[in-house]
N, C-alpha and C. Protein backbone atom coordinates (compact mmCIF):
# COMPACT_ATOMS: atom_id res chain seq x y z
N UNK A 1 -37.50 -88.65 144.56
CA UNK A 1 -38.82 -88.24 144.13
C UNK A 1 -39.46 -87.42 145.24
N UNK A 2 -40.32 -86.73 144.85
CA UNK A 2 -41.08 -85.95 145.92
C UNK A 2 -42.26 -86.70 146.37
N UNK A 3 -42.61 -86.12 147.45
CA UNK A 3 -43.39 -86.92 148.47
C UNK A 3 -44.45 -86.79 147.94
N UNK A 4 -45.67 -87.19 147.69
CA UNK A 4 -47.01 -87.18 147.16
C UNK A 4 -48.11 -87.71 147.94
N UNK A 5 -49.40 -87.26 148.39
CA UNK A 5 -50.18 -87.34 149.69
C UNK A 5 -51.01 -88.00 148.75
N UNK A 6 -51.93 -89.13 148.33
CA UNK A 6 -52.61 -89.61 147.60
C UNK A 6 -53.54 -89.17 148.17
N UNK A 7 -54.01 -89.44 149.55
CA UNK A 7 -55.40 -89.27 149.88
C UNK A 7 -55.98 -87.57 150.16
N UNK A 8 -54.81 -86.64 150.48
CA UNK A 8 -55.21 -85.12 150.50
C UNK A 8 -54.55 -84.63 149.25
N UNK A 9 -54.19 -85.67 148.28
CA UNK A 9 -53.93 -84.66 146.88
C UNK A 9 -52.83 -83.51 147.02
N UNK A 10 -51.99 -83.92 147.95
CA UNK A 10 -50.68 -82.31 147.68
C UNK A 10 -49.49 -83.36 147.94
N UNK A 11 -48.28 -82.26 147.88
CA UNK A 11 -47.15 -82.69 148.26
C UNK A 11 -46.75 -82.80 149.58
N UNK A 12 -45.92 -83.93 150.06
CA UNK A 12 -45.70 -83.79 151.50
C UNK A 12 -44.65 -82.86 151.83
N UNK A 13 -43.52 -82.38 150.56
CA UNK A 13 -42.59 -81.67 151.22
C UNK A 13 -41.24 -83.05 151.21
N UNK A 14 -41.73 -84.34 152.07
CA UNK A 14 -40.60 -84.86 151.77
C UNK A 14 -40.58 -85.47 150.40
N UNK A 15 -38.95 -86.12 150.37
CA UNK A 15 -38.53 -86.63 149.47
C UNK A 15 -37.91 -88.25 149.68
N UNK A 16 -37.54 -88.24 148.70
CA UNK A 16 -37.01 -90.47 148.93
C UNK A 16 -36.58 -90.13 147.55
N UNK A 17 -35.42 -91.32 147.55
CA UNK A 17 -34.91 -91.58 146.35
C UNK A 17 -35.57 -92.57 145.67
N UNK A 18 -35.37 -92.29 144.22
CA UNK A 18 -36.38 -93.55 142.83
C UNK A 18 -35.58 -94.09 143.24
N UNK A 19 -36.67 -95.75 143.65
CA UNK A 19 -36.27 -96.86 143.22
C UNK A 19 -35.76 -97.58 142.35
N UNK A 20 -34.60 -97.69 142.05
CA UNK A 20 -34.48 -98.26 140.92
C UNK A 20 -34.80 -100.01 140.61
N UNK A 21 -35.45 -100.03 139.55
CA UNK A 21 -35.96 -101.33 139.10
C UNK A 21 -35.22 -101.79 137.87
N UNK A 22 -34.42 -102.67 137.29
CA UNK A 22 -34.12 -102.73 136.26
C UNK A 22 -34.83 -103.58 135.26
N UNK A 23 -35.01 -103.42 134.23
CA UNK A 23 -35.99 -103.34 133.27
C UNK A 23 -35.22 -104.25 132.02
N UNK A 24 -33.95 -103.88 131.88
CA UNK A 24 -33.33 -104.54 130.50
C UNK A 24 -32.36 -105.24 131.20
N UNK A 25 -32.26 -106.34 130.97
CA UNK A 25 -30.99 -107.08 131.59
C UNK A 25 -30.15 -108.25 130.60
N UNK A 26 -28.66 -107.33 130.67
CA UNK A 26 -28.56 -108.62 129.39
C UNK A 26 -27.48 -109.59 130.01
N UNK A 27 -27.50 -110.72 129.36
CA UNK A 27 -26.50 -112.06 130.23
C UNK A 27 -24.87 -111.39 130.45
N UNK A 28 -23.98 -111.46 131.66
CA UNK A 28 -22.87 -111.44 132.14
C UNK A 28 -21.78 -111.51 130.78
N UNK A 29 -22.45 -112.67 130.25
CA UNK A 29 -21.18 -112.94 129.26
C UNK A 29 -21.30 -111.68 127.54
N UNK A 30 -21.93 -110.81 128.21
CA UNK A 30 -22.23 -109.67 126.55
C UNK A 30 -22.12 -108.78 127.49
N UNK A 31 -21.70 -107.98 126.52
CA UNK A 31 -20.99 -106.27 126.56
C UNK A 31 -21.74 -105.49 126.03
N UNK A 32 -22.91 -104.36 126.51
CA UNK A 32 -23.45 -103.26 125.55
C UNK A 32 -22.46 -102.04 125.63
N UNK A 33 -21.77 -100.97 125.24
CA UNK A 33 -21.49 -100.05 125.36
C UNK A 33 -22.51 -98.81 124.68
N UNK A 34 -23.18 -98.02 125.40
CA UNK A 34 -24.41 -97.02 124.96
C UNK A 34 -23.28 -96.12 124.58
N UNK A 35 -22.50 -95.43 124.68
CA UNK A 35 -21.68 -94.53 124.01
C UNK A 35 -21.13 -94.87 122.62
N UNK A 36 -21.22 -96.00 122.34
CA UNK A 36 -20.71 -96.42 121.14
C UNK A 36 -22.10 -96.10 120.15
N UNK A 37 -22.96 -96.56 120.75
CA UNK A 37 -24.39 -96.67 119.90
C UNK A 37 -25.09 -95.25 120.11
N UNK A 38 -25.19 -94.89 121.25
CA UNK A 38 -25.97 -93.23 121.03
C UNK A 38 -25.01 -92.31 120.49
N UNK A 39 -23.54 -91.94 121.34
CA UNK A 39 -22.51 -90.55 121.15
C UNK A 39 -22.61 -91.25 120.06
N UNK A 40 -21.82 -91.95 119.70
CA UNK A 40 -21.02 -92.46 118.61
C UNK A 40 -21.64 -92.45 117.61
N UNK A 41 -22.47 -93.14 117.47
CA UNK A 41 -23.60 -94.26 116.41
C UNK A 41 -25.00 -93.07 116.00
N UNK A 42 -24.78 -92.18 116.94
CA UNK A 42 -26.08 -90.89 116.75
C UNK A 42 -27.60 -91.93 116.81
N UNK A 43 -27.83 -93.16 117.53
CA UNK A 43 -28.55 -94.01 118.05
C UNK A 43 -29.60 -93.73 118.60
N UNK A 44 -30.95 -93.04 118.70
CA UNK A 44 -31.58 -92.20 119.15
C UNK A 44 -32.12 -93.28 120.52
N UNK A 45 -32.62 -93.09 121.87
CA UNK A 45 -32.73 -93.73 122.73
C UNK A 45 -34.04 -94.96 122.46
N UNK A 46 -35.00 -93.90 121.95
CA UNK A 46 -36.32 -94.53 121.53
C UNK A 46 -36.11 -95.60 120.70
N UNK A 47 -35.02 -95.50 119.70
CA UNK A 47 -34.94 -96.63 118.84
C UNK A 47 -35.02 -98.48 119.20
N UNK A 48 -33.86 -98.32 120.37
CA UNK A 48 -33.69 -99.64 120.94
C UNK A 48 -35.43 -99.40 122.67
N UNK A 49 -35.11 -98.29 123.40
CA UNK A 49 -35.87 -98.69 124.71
C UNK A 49 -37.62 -98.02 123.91
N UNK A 50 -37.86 -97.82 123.00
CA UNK A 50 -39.15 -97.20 122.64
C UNK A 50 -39.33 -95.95 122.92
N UNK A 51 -41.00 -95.66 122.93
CA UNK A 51 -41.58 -94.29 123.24
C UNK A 51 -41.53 -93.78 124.75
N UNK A 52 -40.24 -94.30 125.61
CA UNK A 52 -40.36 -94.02 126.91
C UNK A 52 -40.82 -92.95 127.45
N UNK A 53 -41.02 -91.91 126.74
CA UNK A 53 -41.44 -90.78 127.09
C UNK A 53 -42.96 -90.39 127.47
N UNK A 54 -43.76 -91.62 126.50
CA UNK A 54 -44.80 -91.57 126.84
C UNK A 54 -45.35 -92.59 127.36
N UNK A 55 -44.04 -93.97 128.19
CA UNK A 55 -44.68 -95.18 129.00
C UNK A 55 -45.31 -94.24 130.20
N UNK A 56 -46.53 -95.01 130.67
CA UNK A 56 -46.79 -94.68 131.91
C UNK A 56 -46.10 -95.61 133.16
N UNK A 57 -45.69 -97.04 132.84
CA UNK A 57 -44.75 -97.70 133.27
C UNK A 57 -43.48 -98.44 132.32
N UNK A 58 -41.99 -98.03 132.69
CA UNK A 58 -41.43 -98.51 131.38
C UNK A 58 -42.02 -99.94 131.89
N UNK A 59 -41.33 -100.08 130.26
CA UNK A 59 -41.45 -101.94 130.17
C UNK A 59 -40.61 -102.53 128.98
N UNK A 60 -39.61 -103.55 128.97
CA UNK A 60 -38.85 -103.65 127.91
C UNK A 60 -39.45 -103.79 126.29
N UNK A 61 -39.04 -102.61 125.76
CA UNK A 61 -39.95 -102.29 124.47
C UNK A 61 -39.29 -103.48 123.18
N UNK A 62 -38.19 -104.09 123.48
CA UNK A 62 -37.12 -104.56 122.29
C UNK A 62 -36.79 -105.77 122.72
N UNK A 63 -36.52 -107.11 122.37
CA UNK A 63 -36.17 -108.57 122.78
C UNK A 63 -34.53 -108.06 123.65
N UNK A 64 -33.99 -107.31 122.67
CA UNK A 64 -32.35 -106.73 123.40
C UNK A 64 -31.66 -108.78 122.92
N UNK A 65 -32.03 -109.84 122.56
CA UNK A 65 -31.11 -110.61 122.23
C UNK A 65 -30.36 -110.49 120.93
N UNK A 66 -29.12 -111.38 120.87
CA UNK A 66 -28.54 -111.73 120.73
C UNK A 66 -28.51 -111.44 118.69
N UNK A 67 -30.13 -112.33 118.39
CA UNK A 67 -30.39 -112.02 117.23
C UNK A 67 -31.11 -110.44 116.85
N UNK A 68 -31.59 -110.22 117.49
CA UNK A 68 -32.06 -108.91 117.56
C UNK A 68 -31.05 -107.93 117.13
N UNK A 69 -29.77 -107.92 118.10
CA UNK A 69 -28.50 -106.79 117.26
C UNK A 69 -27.97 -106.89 116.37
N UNK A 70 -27.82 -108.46 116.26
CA UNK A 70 -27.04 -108.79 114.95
C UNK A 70 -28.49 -108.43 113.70
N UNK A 71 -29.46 -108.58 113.64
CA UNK A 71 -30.43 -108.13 112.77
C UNK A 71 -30.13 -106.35 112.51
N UNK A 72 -30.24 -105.91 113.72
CA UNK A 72 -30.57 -103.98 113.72
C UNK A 72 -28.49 -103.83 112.69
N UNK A 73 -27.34 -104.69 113.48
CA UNK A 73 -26.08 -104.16 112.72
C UNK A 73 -26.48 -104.39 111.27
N UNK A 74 -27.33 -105.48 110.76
CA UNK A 74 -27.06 -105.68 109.21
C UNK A 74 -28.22 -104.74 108.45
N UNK A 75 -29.23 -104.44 109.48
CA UNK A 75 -29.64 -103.54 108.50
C UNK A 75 -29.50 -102.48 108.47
N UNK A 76 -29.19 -101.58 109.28
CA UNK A 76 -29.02 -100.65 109.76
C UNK A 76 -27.82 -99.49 109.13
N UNK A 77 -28.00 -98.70 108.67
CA UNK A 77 -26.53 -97.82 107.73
C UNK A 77 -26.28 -96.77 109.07
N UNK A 78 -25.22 -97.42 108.64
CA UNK A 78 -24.21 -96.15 110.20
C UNK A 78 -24.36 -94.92 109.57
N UNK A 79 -24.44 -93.93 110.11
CA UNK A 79 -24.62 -92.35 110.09
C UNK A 79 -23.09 -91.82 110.02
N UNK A 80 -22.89 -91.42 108.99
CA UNK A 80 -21.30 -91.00 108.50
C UNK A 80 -21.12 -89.45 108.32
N UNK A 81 -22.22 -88.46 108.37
CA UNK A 81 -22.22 -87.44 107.91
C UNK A 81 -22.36 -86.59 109.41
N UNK A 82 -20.73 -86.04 108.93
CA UNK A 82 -19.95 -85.26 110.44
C UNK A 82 -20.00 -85.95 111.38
N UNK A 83 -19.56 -87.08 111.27
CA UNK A 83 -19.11 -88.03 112.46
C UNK A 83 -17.99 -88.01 112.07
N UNK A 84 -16.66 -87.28 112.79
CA UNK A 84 -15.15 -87.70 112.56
C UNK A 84 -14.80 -89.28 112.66
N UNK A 85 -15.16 -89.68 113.96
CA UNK A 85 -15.29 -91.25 114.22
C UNK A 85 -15.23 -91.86 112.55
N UNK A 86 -15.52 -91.68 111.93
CA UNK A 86 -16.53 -92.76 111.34
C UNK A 86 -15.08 -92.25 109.81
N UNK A 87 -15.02 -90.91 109.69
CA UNK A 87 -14.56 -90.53 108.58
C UNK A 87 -13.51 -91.40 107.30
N UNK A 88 -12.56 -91.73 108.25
CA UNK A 88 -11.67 -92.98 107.83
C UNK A 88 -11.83 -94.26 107.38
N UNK A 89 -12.76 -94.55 108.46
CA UNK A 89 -13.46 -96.03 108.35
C UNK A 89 -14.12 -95.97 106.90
N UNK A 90 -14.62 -94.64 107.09
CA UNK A 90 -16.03 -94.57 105.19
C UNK A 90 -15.15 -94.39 104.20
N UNK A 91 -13.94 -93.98 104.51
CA UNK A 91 -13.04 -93.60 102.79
C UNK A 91 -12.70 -95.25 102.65
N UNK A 92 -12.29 -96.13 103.78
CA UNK A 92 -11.25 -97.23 103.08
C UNK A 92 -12.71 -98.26 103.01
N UNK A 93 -14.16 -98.12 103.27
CA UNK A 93 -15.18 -99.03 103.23
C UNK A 93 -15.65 -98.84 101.99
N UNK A 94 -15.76 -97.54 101.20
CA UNK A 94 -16.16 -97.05 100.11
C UNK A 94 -15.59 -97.76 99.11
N UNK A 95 -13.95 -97.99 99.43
CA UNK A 95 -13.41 -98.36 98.36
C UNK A 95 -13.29 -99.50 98.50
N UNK A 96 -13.43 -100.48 99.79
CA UNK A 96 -13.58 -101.99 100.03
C UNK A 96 -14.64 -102.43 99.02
N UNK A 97 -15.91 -101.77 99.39
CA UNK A 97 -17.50 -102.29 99.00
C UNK A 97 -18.28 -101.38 97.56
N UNK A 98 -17.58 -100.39 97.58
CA UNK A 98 -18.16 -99.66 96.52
C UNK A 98 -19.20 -98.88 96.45
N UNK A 99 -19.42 -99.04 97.77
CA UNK A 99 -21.08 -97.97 97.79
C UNK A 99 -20.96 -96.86 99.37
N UNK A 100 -21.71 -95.98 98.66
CA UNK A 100 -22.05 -94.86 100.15
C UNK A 100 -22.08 -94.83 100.96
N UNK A 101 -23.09 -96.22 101.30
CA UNK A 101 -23.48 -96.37 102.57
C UNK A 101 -22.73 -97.92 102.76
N UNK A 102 -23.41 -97.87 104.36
CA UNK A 102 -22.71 -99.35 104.95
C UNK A 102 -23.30 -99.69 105.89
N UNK A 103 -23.25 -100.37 106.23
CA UNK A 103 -23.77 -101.04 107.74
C UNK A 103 -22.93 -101.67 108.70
N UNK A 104 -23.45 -101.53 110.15
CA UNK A 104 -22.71 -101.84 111.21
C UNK A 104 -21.82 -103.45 110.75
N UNK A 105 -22.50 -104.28 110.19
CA UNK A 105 -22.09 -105.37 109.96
C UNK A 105 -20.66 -105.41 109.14
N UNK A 106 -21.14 -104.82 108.27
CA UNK A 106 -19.98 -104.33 106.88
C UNK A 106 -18.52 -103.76 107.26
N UNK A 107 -18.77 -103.46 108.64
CA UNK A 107 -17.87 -102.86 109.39
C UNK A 107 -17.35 -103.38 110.52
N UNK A 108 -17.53 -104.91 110.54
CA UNK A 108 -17.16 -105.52 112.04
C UNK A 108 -18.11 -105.25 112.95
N UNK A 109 -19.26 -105.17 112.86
CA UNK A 109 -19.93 -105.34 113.75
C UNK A 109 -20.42 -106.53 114.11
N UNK A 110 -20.88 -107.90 113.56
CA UNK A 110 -21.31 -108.42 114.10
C UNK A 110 -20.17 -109.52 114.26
N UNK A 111 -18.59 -109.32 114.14
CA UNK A 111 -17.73 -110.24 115.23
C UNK A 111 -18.06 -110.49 116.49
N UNK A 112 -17.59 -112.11 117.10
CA UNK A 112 -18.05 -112.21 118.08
C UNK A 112 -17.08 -111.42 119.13
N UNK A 113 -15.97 -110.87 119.15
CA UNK A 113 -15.48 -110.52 120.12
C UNK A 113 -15.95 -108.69 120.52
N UNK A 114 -16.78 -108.11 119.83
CA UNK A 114 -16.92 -106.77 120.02
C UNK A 114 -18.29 -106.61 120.98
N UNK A 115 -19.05 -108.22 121.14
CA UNK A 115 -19.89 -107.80 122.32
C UNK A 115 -19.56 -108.85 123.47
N UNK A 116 -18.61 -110.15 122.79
CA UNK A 116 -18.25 -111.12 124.01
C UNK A 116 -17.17 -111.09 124.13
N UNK A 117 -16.44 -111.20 125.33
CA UNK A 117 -14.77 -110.66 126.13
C UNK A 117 -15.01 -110.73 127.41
C-alpha cells in the first residue's frame, strides 16, 4: 500500500505491504476449491463474499458453514450454457432426471467426500 500522511493529507512516497487479515476461515477438515465454483461454476465473487466492492471494511458477508453449501448446492442450477465442463454431465443428467436444469446437488454435490478428504 502506499504511504498516506493523515495529519498533512498527502502521500509519503513510501510503501508497506497489505496486511493481510483473514476474514473467512473454514475448519482443516473441509476443502473449498474457488476454481471449481467461480472458473468452473461461473460463481460470481459477490455471491458467496457480498458487495465487497463497496465494504468500507470487509467483513464475513455469508455463515460459509457446512449447512449453508449444502443449502446454496440444492438450490442453486449449475450454469450449463457454453460450459464444456459441464456438457456431458447435462446430456446423461437430462436423461437421468428429465429436466433442463439441475442442481449442484443432483450432480454429486453434496457427497461427503467432495468437500471432506
Amino acid at each position: 500500500a502506499v504511504g498516506w500522511d493523515e495529519q498533512n493529507q498527502k502521500y509519503t512516497g513510501e510503501s508497506q505491504p497489505v496486511e493481510w487479515i483473514r476474514i473467512h476461515n473454514l475448519p482443516d477438515f473441509a476443502y473449498f476449491n474457488h476454481s471449481q465454483h467461480h472458473i468452473v461454476g461461473g460463481i460470481q465473487c459477490q455471491e458467496c463474499h457480498g458487495p465487497v466492492e463497496e465494504m468500507e471494511i470487509m467483513y464475513q458477508y455469508s455463515s460459509l458453514t457446512m449447512g449453508w453449501c449444502i443449502n446454496c448446492h440444492r438450490e442453486t442450477e449449475v450454469k450449463v450454457e457454453g460450459n464444456a465442463y459441464y456438457e456431458k454431465i447435462h446430456e446423461e443428467l437430462q436423461k437421468k432426471y428429465g429436466v433442463e436444469s439441475f442442481t449442484a446437488a443432483q450432480m454429486g454435490g453434496i457427497e461427503c467426500g467432495k468437500c471432506h478428504y
